[in-house]
N, C-alpha and C. Protein backbone atom coordinates (compact mmCIF):
# COMPACT_ATOMS: atom_id res chain seq x y z
N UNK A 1 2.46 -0.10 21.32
CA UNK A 1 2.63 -1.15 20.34
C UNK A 1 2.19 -0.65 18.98
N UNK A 2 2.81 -0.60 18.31
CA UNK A 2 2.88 -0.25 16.62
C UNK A 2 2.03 -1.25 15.68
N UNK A 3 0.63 -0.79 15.38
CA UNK A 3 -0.29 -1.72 14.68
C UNK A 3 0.04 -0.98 12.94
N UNK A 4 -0.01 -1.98 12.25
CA UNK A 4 -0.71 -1.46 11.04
C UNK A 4 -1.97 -2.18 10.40
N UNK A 5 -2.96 -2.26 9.96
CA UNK A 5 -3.99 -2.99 9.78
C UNK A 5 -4.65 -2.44 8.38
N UNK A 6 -4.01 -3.67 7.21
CA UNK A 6 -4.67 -2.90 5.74
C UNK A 6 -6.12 -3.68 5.60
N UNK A 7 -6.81 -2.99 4.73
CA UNK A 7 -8.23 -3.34 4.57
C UNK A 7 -8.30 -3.56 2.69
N UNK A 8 -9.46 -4.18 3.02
CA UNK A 8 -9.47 -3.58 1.05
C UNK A 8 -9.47 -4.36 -0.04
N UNK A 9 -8.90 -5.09 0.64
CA UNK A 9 -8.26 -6.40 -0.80
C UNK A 9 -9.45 -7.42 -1.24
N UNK A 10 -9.31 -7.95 -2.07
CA UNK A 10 -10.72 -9.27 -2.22
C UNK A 10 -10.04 -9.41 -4.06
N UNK A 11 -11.11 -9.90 -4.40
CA UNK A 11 -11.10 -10.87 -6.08
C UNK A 11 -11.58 -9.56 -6.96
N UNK A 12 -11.28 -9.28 -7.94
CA UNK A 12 -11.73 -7.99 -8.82
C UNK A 12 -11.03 -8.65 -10.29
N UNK A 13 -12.22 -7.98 -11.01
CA UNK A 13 -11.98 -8.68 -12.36
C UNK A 13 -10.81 -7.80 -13.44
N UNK A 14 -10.05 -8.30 -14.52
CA UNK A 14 -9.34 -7.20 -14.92
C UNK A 14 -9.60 -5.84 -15.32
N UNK A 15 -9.42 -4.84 -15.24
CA UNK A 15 -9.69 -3.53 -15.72
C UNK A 15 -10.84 -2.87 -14.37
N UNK A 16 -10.82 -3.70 -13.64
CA UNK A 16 -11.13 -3.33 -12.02
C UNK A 16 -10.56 -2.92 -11.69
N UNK A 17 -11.36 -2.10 -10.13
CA UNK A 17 -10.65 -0.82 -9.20
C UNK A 17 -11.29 -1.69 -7.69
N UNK A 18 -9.91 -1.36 -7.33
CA UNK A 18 -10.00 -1.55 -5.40
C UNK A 18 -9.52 -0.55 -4.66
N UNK A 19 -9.87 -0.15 -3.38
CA UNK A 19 -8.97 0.74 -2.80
C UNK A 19 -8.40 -0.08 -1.62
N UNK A 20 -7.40 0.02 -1.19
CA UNK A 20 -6.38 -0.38 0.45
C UNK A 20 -6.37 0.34 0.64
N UNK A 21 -6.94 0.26 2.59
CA UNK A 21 -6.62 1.27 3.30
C UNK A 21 -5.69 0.67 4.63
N UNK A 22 -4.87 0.96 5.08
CA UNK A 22 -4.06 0.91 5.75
C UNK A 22 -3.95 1.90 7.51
N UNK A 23 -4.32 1.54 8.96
CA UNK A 23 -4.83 2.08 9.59
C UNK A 23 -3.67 1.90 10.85
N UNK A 24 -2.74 2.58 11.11
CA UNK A 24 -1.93 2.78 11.86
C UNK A 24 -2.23 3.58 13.31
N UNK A 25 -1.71 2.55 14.11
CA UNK A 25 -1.58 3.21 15.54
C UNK A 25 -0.23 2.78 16.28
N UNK A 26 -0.41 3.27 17.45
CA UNK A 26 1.35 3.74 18.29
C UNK A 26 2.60 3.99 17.65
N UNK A 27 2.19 4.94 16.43
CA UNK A 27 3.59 5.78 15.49
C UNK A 27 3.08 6.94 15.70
N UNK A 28 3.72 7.88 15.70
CA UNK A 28 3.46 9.51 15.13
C UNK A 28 3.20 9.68 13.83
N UNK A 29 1.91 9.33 13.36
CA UNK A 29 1.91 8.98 11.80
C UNK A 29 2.11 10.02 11.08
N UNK A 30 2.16 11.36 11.40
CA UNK A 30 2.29 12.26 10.60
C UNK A 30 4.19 12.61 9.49
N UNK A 31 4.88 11.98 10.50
CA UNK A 31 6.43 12.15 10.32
C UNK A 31 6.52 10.55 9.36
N UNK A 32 5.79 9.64 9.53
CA UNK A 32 6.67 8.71 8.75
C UNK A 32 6.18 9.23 7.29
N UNK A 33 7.20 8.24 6.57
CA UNK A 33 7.17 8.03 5.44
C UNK A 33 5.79 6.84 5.12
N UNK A 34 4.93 6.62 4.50
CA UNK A 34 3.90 5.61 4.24
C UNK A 34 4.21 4.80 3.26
N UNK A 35 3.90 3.56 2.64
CA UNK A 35 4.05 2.96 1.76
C UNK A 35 2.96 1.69 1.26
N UNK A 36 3.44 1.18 -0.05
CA UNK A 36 2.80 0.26 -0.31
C UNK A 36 3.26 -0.77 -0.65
N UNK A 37 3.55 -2.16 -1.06
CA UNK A 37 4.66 -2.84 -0.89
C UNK A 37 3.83 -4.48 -1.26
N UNK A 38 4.15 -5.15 -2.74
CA UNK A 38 3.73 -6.20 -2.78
C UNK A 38 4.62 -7.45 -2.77
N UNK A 39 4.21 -8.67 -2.86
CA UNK A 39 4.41 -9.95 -3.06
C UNK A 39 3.84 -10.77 -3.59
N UNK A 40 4.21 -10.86 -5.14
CA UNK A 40 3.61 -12.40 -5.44
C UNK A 40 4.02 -13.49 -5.62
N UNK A 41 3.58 -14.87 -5.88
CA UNK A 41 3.89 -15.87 -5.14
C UNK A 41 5.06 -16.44 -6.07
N UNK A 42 6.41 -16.48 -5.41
CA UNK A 42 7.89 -17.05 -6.03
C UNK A 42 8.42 -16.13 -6.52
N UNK A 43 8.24 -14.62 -6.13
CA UNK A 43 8.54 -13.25 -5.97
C UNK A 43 8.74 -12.60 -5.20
N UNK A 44 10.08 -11.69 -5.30
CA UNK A 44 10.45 -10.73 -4.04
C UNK A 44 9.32 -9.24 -3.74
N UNK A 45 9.36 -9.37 -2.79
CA UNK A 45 8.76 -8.07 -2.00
C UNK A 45 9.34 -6.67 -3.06
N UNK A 46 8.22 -6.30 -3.68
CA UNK A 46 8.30 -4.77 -3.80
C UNK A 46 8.04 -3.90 -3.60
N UNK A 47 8.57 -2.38 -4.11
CA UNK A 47 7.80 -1.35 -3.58
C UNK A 47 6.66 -0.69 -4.67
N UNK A 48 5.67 -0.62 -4.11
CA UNK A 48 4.57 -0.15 -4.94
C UNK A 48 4.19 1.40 -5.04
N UNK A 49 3.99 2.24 -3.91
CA UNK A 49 3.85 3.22 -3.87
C UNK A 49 4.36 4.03 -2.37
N UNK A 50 4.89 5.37 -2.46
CA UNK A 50 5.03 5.87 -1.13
C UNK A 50 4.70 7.17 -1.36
N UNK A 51 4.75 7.61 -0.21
CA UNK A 51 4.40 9.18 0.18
C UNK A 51 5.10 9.68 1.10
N UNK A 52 5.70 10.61 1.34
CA UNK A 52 5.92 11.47 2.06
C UNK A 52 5.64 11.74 3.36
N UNK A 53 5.83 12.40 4.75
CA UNK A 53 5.69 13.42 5.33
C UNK A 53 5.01 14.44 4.60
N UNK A 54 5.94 14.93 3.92
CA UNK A 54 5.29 16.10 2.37
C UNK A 54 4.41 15.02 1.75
N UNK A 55 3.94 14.10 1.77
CA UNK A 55 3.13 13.91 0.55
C UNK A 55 3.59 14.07 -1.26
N UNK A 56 5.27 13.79 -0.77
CA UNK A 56 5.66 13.30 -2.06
C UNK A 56 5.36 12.19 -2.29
N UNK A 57 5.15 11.90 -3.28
CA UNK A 57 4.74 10.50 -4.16
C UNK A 57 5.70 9.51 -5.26
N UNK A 58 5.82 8.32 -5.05
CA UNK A 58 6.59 7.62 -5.10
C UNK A 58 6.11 6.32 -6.16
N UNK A 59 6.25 5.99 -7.32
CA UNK A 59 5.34 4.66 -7.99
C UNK A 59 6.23 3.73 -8.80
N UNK A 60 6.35 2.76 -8.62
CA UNK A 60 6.70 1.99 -9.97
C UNK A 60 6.10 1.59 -10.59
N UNK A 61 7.27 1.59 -12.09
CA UNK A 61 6.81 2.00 -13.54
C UNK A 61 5.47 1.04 -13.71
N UNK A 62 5.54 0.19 -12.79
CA UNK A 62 4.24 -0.55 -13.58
C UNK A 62 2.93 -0.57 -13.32
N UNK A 63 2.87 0.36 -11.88
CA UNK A 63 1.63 1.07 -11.72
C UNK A 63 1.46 2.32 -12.30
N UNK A 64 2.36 3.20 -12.49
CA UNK A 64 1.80 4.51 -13.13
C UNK A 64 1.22 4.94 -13.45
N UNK A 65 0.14 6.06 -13.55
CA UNK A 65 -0.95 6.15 -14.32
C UNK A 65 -2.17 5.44 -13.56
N UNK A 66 -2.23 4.33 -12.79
CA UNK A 66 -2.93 3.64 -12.68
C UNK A 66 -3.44 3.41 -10.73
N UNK A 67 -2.17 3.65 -10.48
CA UNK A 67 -2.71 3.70 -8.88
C UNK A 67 -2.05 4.73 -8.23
N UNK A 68 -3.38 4.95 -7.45
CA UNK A 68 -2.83 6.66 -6.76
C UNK A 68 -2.47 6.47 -4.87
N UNK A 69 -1.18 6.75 -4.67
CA UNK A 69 -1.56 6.23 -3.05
C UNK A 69 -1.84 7.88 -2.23
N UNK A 70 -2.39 7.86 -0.88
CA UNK A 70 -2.61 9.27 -0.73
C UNK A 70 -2.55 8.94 0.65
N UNK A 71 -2.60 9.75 1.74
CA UNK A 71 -2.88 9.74 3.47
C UNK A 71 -3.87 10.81 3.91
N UNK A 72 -4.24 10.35 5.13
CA UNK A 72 -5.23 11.40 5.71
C UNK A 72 -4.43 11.25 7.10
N UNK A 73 -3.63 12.47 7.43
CA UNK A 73 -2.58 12.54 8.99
C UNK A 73 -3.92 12.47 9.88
N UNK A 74 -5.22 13.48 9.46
CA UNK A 74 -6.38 12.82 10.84
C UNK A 74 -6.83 11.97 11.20
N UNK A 75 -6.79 10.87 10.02
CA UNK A 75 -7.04 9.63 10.51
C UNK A 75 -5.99 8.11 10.70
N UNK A 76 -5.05 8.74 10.38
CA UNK A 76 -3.81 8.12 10.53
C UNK A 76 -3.68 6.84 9.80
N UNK A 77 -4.26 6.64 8.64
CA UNK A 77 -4.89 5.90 7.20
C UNK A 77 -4.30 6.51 6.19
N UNK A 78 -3.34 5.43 5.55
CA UNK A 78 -3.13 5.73 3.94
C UNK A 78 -3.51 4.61 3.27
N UNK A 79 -4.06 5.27 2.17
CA UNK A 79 -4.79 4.58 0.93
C UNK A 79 -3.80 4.50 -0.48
N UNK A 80 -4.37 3.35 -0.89
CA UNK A 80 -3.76 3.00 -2.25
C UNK A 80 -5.09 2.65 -3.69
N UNK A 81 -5.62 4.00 -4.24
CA UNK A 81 -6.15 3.50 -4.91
C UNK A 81 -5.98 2.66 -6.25
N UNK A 82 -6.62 1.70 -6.55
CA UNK A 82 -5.91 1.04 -7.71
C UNK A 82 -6.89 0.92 -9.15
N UNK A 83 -6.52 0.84 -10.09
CA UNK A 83 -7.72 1.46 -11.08
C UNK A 83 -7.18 0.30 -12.32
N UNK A 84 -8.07 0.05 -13.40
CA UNK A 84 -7.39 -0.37 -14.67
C UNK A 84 -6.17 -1.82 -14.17
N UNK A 85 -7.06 -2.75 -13.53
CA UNK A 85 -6.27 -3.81 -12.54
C UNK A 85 -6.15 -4.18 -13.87
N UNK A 86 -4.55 -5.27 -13.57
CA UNK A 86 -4.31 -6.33 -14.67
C UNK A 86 -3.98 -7.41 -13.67
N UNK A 87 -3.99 -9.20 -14.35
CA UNK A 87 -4.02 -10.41 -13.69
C UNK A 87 -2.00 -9.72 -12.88
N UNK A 88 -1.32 -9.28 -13.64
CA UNK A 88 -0.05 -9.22 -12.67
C UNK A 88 -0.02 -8.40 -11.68
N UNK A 89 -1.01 -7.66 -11.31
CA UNK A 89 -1.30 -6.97 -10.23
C UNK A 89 -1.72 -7.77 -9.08
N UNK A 90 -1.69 -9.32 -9.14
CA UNK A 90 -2.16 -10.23 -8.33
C UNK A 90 -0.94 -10.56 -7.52
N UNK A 91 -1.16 -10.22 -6.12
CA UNK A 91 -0.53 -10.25 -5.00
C UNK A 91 -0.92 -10.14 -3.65
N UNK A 92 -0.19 -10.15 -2.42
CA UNK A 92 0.25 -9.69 -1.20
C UNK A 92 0.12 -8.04 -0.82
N UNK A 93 -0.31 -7.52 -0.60
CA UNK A 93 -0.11 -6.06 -0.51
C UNK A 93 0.19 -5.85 1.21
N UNK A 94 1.10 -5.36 1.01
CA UNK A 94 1.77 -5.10 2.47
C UNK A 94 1.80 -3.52 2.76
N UNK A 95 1.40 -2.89 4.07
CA UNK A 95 1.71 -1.71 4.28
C UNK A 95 3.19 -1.57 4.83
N UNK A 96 3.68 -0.45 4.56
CA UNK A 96 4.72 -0.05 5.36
C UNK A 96 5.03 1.37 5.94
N UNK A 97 5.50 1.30 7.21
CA UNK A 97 5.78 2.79 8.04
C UNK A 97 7.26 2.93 8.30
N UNK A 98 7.72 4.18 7.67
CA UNK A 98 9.30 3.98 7.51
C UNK A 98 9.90 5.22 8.58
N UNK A 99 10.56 5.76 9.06
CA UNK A 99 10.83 6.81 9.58
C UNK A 99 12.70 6.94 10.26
N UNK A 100 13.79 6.97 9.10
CA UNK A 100 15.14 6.10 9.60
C UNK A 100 15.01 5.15 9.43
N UNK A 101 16.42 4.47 9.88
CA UNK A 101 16.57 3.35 9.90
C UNK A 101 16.14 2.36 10.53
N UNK A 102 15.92 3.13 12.38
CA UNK A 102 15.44 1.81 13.20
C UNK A 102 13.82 1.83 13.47
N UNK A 103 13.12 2.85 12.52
CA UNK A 103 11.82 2.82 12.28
C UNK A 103 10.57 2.13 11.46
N UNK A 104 10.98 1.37 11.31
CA UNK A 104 9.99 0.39 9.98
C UNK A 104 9.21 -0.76 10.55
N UNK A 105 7.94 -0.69 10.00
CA UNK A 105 7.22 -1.12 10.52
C UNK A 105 6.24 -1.42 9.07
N UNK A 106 5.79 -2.83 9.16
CA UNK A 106 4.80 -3.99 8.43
C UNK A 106 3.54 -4.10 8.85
N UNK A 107 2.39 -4.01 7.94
CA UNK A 107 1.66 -4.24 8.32
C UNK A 107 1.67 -5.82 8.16
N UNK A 108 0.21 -6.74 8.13
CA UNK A 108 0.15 -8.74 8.24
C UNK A 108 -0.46 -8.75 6.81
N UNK A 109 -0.61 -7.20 5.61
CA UNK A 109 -0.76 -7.66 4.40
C UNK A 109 -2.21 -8.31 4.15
N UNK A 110 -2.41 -7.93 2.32
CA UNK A 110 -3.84 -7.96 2.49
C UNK A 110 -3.80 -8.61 0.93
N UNK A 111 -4.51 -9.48 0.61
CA UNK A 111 -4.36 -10.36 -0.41
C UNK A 111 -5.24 -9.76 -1.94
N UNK A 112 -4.72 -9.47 -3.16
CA UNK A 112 -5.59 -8.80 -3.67
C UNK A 112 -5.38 -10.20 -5.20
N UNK A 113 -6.58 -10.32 -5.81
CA UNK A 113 -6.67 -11.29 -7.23
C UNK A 113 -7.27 -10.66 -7.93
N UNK A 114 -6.68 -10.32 -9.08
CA UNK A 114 -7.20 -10.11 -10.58
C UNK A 114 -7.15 -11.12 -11.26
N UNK A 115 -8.72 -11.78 -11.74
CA UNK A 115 -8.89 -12.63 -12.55
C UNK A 115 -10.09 -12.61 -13.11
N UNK A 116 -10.76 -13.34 -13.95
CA UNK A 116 -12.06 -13.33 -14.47
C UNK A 116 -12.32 -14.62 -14.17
């Protein structure tokens, strides 16, 4: 059975840093693709950050600069660090495990608020 389980999230004030960690079991985590993937509320699901197999790296424009996502294949955990938070960074943060088409897999998402 294919778990993903992100950690991490809570209330952080603007120009705050959080990290998500994301903790996968029953995949071969080393072959998927990893990701990061938000929602905020009366908003479609996006993609936030990915990585590789290779550990190519993947961001939109509106994190740039600002959040770094990375994996550790030994512990079968990818992280999304996030730095220089703004209030629209307030969302849903969803993991994702991609590998093909009939491979994708959600984590149950981890709630993150930038506010003062």
């Amino acid at each position: 059975q294919v778990q993903l389980v992100e950690s991490g999230g809570g209330l952080v004030q603007p120009g705050g840093s959080l990290r998500l960690s994301c903790a996968a079991s029953g995949i071969y985590f080393n072959i998927y693709t990893m990701g990061w993937y938000r929602q905020a509320p009366g908003k479609q699901r996006e993609s936030v950050a990915t990585i590789t197999r290779g550990e190519s790296t993947n961001y939109a424009d509106s994190v740039k600069g600002r959040f770094t996502i990375s994996r550790d294949n030994a512990k079968n955990t990818v992280y999304l660090q996030m730095n220089s938070l703004k209030p629209e960074d307030t969302a849903v943060y969803y993991c994702n495990a991609q590998m093909g088409y009939n491979n994708n897999y959600w984590g149950q998402g981890t709630q993150v608020t930038v506010s003062s």
